[in-house]
PDB file of N, CA and C in Angstrom:
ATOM      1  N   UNK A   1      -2.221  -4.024  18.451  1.00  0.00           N
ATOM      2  CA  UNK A   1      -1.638  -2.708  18.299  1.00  0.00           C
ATOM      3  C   UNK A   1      -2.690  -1.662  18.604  1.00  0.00           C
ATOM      4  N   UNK A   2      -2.582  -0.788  19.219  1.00  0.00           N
ATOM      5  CA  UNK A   2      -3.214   0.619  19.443  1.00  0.00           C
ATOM      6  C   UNK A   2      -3.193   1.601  18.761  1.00  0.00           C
ATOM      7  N   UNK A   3      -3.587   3.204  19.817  1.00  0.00           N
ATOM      8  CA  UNK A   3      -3.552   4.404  18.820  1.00  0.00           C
ATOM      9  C   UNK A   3      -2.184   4.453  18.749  1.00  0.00           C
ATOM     10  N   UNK A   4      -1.443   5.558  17.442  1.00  0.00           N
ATOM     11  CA  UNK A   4      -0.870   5.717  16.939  1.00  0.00           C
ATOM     12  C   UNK A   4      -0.927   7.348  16.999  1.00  0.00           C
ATOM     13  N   UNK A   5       0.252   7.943  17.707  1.00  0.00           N
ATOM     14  CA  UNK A   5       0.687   9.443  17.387  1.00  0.00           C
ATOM     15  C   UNK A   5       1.592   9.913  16.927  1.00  0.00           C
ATOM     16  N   UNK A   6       1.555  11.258  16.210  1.00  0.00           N
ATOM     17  CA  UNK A   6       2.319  11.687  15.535  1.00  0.00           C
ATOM     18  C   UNK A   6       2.584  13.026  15.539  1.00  0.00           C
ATOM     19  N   UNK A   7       3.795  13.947  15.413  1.00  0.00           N
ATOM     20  CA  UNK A   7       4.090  15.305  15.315  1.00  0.00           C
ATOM     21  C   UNK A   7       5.025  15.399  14.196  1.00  0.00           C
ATOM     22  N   UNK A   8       4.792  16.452  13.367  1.00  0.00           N
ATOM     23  CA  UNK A   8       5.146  16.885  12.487  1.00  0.00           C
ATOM     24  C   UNK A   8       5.492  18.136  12.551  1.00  0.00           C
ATOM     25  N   UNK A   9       6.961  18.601  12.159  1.00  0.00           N
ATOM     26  CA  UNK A   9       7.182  20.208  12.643  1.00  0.00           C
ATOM     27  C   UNK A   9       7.566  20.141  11.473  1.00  0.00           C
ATOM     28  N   UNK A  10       7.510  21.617  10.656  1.00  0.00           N
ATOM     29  CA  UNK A  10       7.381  21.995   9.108  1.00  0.00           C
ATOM     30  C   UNK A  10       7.847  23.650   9.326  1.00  0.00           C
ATOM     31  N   UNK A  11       9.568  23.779   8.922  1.00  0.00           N
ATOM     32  CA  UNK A  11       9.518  25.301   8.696  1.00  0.00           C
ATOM     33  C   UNK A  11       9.461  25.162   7.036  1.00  0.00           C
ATOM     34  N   UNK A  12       8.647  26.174   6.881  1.00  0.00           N
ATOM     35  CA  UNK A  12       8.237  26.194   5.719  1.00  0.00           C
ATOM     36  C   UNK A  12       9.082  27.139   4.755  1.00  0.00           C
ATOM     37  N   UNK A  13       9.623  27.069   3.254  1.00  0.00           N
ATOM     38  CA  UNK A  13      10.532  27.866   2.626  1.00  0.00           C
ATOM     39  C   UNK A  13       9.882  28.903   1.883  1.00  0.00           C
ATOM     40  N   UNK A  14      11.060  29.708   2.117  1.00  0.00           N
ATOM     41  CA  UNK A  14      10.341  31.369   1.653  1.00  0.00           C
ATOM     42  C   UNK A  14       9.404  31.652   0.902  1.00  0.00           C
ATOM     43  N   UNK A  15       8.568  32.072   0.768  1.00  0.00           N
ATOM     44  CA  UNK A  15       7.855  32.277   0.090  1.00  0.00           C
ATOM     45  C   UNK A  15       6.401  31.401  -0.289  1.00  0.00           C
ATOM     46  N   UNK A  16       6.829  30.454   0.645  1.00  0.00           N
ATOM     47  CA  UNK A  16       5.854  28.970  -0.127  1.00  0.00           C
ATOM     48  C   UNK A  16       5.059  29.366   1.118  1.00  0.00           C
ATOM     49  N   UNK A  17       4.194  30.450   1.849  1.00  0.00           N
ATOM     50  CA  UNK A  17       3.453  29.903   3.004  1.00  0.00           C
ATOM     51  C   UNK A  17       1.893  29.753   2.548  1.00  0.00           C
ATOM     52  N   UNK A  18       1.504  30.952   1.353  1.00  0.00           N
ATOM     53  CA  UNK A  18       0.647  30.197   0.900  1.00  0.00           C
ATOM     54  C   UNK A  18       0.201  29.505   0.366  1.00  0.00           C
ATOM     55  N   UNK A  19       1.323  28.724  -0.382  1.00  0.00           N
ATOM     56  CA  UNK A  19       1.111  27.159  -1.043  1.00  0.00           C
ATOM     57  C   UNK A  19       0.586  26.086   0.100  1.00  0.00           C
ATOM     58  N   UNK A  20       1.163  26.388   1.464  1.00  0.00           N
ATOM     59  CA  UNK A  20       1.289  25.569   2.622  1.00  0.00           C
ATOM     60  C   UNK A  20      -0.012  25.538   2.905  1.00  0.00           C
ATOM     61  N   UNK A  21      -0.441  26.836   3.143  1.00  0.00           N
ATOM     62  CA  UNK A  21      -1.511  27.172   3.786  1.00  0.00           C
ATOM     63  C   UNK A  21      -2.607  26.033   2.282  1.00  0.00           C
ATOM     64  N   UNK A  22      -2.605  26.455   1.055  1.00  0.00           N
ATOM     65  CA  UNK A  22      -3.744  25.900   0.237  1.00  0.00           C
ATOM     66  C   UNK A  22      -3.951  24.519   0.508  1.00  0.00           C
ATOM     67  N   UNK A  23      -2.134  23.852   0.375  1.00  0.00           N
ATOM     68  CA  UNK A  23      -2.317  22.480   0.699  1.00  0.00           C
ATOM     69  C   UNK A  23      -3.142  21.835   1.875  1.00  0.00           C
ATOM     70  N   UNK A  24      -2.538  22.702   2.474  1.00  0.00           N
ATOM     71  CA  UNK A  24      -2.743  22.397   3.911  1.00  0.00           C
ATOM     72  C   UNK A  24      -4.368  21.928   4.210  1.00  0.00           C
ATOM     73  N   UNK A  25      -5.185  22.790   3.565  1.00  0.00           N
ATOM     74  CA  UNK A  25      -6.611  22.888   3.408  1.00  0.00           C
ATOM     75  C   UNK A  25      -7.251  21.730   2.855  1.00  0.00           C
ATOM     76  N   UNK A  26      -6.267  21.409   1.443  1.00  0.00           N
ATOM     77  CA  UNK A  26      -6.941  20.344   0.944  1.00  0.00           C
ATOM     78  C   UNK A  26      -6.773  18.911   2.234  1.00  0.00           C
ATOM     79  N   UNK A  27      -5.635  18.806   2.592  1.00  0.00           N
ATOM     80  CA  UNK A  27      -5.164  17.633   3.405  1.00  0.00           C
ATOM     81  C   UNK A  27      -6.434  17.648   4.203  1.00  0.00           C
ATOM     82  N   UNK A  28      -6.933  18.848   4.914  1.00  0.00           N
ATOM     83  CA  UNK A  28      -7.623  18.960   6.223  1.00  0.00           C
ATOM     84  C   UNK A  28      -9.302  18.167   5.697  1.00  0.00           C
ATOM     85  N   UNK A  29      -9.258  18.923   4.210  1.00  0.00           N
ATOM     86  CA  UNK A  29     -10.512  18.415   4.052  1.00  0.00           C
ATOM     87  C   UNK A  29     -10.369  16.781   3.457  1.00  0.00           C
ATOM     88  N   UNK A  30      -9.705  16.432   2.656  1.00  0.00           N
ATOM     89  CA  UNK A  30      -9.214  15.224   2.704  1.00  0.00           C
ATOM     90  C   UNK A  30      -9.611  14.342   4.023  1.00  0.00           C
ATOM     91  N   UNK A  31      -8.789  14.784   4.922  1.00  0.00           N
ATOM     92  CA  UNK A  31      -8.857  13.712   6.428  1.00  0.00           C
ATOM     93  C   UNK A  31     -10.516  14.291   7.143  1.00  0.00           C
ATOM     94  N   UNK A  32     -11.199  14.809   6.173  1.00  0.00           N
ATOM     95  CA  UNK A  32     -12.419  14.600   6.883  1.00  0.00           C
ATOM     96  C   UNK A  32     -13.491  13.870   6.361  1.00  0.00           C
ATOM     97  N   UNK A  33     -12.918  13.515   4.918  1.00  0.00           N
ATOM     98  CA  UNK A  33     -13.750  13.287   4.057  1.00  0.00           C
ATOM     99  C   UNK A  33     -12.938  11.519   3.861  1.00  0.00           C
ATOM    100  N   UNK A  34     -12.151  11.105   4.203  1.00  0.00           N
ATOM    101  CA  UNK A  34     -12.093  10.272   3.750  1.00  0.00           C
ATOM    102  C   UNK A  34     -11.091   9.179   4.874  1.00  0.00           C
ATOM    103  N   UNK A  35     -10.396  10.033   6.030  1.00  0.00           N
ATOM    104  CA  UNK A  35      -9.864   9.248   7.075  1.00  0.00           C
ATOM    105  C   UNK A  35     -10.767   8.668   8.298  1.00  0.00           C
ATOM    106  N   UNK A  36     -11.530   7.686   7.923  1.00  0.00           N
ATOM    107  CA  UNK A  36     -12.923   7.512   9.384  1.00  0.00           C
ATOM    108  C   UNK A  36     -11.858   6.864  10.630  1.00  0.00           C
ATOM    109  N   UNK A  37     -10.519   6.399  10.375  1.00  0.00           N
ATOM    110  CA  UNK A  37      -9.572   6.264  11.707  1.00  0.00           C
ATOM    111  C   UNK A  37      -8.785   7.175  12.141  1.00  0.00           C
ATOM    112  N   UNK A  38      -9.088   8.336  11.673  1.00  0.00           N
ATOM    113  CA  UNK A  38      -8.440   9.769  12.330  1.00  0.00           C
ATOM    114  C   UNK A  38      -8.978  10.414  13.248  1.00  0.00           C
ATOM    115  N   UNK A  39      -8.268  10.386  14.560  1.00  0.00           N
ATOM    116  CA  UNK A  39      -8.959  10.526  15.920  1.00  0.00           C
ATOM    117  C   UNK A  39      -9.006  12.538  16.370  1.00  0.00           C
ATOM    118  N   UNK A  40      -7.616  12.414  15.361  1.00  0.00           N
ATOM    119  CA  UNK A  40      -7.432  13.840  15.923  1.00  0.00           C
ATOM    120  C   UNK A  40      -6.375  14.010  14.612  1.00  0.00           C
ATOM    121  N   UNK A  41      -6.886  15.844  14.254  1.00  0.00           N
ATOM    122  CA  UNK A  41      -5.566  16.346  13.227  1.00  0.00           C
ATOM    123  C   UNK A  41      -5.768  17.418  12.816  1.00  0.00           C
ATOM    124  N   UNK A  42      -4.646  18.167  13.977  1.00  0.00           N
ATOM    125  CA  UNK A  42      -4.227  19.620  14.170  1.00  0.00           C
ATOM    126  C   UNK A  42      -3.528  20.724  13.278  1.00  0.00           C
ATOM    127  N   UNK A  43      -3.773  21.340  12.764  1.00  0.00           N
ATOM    128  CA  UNK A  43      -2.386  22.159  12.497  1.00  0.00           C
ATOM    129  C   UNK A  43      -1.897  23.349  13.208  1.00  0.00           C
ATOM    130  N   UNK A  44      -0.638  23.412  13.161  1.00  0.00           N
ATOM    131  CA  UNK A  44      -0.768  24.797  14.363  1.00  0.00           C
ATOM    132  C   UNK A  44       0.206  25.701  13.142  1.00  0.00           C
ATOM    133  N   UNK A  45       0.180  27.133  13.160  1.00  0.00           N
ATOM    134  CA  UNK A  45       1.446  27.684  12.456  1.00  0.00           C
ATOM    135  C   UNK A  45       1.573  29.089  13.666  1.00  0.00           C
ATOM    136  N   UNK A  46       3.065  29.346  13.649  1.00  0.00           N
ATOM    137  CA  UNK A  46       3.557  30.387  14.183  1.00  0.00           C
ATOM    138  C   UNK A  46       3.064  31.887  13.595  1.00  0.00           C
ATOM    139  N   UNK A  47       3.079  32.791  14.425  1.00  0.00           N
ATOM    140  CA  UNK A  47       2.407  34.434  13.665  1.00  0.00           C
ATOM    141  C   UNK A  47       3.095  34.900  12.833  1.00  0.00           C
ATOM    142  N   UNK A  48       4.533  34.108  12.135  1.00  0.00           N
ATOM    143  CA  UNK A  48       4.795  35.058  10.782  1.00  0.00           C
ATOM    144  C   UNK A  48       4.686  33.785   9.611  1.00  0.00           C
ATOM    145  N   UNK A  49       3.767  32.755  10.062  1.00  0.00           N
ATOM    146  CA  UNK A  49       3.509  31.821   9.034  1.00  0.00           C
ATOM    147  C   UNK A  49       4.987  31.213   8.139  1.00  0.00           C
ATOM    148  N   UNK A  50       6.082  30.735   8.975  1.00  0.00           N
ATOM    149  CA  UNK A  50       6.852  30.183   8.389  1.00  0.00           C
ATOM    150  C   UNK A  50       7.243  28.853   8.970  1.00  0.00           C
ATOM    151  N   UNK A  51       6.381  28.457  10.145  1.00  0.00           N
ATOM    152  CA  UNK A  51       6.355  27.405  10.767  1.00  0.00           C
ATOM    153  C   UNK A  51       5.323  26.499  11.055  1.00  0.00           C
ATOM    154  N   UNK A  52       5.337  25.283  10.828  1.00  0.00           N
ATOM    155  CA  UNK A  52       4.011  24.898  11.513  1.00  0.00           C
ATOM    156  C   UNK A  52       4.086  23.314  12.070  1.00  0.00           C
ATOM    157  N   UNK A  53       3.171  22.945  12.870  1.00  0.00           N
ATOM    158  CA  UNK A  53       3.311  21.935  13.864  1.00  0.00           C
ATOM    159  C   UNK A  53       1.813  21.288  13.545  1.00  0.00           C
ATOM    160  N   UNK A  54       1.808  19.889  13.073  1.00  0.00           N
ATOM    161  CA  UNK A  54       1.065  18.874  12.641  1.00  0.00           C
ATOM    162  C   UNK A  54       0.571  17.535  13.622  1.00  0.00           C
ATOM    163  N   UNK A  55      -0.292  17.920  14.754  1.00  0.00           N
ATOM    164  CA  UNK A  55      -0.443  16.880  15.298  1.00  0.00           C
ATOM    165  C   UNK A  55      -1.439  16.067  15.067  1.00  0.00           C
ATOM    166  N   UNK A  56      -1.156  14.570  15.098  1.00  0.00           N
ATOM    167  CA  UNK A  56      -2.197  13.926  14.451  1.00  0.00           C
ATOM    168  C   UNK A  56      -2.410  12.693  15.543  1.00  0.00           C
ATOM    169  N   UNK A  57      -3.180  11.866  15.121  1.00  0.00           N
ATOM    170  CA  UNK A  57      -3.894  10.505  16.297  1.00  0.00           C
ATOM    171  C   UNK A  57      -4.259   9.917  15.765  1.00  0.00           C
ATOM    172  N   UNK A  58      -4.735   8.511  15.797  1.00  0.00           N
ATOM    173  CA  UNK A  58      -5.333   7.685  14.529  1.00  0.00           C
ATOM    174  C   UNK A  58      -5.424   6.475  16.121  1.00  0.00           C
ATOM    175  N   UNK A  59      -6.744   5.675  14.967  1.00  0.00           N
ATOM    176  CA  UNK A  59      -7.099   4.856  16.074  1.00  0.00           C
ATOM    177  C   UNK A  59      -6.266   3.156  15.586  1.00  0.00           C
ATOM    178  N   UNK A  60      -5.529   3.343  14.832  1.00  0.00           N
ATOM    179  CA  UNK A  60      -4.495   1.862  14.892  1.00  0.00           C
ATOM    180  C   UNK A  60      -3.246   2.558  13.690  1.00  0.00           C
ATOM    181  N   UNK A  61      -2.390   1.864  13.305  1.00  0.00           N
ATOM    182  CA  UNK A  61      -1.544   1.892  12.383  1.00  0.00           C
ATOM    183  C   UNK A  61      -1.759   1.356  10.977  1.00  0.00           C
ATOM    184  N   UNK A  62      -3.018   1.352  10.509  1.00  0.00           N
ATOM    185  CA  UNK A  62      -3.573   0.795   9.553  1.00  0.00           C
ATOM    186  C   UNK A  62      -4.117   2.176   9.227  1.00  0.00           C
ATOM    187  N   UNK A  63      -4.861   2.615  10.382  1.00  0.00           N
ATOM    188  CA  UNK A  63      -5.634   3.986  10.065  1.00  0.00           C
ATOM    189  C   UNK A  63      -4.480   5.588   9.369  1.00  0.00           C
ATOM    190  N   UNK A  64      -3.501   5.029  10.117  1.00  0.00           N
ATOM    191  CA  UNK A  64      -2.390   6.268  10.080  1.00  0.00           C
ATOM    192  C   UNK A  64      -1.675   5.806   8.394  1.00  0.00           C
ATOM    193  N   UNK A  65      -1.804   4.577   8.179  1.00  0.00           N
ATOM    194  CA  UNK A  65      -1.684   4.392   6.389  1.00  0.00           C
ATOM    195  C   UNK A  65      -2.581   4.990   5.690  1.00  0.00           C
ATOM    196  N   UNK A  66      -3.617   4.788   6.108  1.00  0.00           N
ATOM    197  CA  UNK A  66      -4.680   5.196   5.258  1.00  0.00           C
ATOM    198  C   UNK A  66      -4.966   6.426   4.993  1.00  0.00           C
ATOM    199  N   UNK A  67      -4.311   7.305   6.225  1.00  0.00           N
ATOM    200  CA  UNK A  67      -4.424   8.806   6.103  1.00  0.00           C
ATOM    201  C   UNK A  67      -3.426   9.178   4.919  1.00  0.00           C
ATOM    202  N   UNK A  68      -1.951   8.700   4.916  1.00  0.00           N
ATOM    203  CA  UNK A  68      -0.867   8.874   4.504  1.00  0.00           C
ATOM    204  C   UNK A  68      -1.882   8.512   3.054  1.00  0.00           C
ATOM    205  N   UNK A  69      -2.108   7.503   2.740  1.00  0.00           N
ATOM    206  CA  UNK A  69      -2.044   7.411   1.283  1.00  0.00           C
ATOM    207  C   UNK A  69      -3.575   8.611   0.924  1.00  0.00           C
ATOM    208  N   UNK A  70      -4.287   8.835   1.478  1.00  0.00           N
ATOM    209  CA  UNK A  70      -5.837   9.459   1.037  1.00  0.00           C
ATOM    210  C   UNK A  70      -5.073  10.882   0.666  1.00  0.00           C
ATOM    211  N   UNK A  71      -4.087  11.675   1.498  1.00  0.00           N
ATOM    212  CA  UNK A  71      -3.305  12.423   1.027  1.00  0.00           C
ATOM    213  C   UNK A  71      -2.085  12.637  -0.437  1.00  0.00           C
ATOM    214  N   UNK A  72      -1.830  11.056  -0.426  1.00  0.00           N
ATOM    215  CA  UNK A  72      -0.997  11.538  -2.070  1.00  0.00           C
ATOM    216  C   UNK A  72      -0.519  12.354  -2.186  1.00  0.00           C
ATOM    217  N   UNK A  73      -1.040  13.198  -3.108  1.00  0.00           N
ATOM    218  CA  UNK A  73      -0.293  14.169  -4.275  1.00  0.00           C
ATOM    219  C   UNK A  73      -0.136  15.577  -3.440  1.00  0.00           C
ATOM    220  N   UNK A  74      -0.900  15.618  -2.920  1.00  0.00           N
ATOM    221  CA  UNK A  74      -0.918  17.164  -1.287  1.00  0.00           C
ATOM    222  C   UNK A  74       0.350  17.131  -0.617  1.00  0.00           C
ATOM    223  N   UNK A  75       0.512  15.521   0.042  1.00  0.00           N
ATOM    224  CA  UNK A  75       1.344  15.356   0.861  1.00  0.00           C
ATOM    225  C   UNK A  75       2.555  15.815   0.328  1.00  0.00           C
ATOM    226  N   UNK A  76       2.962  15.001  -1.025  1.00  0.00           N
ATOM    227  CA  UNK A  76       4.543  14.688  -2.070  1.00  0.00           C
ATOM    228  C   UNK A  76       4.665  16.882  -1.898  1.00  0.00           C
ATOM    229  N   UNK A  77       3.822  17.694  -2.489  1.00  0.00           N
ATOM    230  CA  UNK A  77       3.421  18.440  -2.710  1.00  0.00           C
ATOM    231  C   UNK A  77       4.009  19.686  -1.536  1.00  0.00           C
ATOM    232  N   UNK A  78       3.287  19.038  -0.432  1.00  0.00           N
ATOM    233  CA  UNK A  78       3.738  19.802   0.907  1.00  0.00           C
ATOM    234  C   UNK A  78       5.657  19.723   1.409  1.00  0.00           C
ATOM    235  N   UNK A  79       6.102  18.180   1.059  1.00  0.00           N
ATOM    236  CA  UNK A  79       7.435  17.841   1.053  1.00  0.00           C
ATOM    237  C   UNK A  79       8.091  18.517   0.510  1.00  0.00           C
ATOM    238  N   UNK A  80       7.871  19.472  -0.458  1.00  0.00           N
ATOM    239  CA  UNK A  80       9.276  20.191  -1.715  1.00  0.00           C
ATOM    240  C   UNK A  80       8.720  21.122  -1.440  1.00  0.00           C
ATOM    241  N   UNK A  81       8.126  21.709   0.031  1.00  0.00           N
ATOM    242  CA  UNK A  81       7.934  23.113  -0.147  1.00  0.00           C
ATOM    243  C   UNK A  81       8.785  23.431   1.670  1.00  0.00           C
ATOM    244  N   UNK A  82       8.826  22.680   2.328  1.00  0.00           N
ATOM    245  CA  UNK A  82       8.859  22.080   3.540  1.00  0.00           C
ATOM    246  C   UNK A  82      10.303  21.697   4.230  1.00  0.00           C
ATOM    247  N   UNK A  83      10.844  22.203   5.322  1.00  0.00           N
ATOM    248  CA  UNK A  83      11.813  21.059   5.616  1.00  0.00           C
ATOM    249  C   UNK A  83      11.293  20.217   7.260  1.00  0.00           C
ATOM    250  N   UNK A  84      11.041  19.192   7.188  1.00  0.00           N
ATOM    251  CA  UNK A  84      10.079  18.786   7.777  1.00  0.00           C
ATOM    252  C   UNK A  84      11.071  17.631   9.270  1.00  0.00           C
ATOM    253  N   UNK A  85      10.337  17.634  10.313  1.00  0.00           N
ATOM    254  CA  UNK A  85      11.130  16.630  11.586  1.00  0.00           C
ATOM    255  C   UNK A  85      10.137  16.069  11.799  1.00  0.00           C
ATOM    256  N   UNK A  86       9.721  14.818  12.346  1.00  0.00           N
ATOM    257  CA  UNK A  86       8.833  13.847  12.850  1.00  0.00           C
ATOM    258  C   UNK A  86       9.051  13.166  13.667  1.00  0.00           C
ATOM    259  N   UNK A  87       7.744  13.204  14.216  1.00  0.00           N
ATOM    260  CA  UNK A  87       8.250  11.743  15.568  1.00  0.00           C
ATOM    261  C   UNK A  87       6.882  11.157  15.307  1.00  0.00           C
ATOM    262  N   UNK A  88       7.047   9.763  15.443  1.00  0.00           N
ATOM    263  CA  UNK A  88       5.397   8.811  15.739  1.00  0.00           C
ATOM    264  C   UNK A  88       5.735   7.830  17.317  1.00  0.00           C
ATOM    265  N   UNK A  89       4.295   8.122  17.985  1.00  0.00           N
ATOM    266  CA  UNK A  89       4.746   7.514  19.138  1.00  0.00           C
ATOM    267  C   UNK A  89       3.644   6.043  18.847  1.00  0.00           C
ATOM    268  N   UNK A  90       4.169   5.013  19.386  1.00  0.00           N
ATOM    269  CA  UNK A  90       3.191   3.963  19.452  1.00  0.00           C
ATOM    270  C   UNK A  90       3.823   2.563  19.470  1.00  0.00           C
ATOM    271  N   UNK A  91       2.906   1.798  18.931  1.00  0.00           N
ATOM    272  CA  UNK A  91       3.433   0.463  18.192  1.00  0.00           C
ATOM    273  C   UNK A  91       3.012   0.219  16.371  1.00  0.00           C
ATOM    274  N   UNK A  92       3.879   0.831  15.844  1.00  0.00           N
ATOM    275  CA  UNK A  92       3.386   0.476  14.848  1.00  0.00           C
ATOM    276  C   UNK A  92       3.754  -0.451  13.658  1.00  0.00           C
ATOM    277  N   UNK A  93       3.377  -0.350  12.694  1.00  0.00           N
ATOM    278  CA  UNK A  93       3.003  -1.968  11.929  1.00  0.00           C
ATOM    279  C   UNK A  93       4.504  -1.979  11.414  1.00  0.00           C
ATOM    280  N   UNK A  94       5.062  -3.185  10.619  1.00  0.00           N
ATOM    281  CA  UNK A  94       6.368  -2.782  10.090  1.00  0.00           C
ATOM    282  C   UNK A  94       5.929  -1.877   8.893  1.00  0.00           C
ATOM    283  N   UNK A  95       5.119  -1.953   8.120  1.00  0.00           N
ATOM    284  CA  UNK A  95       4.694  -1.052   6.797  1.00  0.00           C
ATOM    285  C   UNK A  95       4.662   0.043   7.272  1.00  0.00           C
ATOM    286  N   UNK A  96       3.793   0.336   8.090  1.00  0.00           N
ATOM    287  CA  UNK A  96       3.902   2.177   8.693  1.00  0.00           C
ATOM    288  C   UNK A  96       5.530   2.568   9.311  1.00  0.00           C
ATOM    289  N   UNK A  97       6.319   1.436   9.859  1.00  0.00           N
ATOM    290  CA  UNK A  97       7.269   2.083  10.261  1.00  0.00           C
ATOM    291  C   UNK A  97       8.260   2.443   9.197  1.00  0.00           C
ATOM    292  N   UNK A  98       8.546   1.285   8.065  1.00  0.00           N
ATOM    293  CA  UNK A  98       9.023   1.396   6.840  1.00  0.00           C
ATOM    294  C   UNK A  98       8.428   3.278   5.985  1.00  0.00           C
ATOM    295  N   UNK A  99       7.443   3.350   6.196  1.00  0.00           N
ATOM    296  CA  UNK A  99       6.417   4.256   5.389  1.00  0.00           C
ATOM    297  C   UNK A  99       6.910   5.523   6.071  1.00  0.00           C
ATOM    298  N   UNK A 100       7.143   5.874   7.505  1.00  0.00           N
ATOM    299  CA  UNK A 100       7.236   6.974   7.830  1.00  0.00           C
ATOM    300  C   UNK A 100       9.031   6.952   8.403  1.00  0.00           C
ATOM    301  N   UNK A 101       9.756   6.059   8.456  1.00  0.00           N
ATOM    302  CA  UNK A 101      11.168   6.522   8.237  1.00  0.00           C
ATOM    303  C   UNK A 101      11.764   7.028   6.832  1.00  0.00           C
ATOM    304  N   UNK A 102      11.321   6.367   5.915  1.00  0.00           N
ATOM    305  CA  UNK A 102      11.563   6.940   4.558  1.00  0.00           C
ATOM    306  C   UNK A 102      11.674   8.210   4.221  1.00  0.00           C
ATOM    307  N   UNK A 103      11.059   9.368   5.382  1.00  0.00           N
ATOM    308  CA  UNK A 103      10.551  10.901   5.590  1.00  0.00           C
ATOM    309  C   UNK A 103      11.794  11.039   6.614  1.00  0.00           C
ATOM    310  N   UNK A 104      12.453  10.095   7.335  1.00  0.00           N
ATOM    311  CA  UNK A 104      13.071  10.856   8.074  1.00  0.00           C
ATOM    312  C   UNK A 104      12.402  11.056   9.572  1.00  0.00           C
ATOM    313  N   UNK A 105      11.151  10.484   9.774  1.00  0.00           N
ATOM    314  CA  UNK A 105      10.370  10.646  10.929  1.00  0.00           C
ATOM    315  C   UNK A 105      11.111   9.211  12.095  1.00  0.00           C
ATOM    316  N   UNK A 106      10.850   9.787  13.430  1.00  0.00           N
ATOM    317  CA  UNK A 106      11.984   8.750  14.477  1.00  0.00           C
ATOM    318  C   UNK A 106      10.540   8.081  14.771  1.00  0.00           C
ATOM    319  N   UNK A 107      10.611   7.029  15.865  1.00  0.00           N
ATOM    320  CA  UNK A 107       9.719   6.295  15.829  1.00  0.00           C
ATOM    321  C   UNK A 107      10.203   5.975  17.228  1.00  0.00           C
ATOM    322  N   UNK A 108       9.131   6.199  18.208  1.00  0.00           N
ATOM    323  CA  UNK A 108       9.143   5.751  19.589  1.00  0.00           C
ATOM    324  C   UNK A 108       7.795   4.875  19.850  1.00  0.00           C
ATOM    325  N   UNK A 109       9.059   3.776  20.495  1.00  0.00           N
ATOM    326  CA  UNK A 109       7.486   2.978  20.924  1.00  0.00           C
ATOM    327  C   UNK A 109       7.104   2.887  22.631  1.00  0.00           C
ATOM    328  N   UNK A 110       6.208   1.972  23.122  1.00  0.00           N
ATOM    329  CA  UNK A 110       6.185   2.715  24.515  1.00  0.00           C
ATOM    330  C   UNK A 110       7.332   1.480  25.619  1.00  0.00           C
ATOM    331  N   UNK A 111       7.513   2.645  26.531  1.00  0.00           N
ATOM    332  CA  UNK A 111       8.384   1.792  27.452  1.00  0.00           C
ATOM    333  C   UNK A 111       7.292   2.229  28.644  1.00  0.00           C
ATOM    334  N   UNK A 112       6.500   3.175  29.354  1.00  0.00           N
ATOM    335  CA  UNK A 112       5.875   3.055  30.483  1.00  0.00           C
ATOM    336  C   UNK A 112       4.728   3.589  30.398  1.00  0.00           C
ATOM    337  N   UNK A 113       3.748   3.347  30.659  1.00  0.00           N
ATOM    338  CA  UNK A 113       2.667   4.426  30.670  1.00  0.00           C
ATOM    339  C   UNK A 113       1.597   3.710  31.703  1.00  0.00           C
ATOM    340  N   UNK A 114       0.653   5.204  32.151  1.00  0.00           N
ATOM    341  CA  UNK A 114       0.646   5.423  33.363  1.00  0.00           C
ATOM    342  C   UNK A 114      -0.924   4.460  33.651  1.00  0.00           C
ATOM    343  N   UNK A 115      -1.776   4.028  32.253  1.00  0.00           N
ATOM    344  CA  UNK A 115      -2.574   3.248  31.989  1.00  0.00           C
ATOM    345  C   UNK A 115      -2.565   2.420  30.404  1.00  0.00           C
ATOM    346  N   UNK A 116      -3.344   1.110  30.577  1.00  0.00           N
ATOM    347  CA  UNK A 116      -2.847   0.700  29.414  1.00  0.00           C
ATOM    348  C   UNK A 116      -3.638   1.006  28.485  1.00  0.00           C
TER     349      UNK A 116
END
């Protein structure tokens, strides 16, 4: 199995943008401090801060667990503030796929690509 990608789009509910924003911070420092298979992890938010776009990379599907759980209580946290869409592109494990449909996230795996 390979890298593992992911997008996360998050309009965020009234009022909660700077809860988003605090969480958001901890997650960031979290995945620096404690994800060593996190290749890449973005956040983007729109200019009236009620949207935001979560791109992430991980170097297997073991690594993209490990992010998920080092987050916890941030993550659960970010969910009830959030109405959230996902996609993960890859091959991933049955546990990660189990782990991130539970959210509602779709799951594409690959049909062509242009190197392997």
């Amino acid at each position: 199995m390979g890298k593992i990608q992911a997008v996360a789009r998050f309009k965020i509910k009234a009022g909660k943008t700077d809860e988003f924003k605090r969480l958001s911070e901890d997650c960031m420092r979290l995945a620096r401090e404690k994800d060593p298979g996190t290749i890449r992890y973005d956040i983007f938010m729109n200019d009236d801060g009620t949207e935001a776009v979560v791109y992430e990379e991980y170097d297997s599907p073991e690594a993209h667990l490990a992010h998920f759980e080092n987050m916890g209580d941030n993550a659960a946290a970010i969910f009830k503030i959030v109405d959230m869409e996902g996609e993960l592109w890859g091959d991933p494990s049955p546990e990660l796929r189990a782990g991130v449909e539970q959210h509602g996230v779709k799951v594409y795996t690959p049909f062509m690509r242009l190197t392997d």
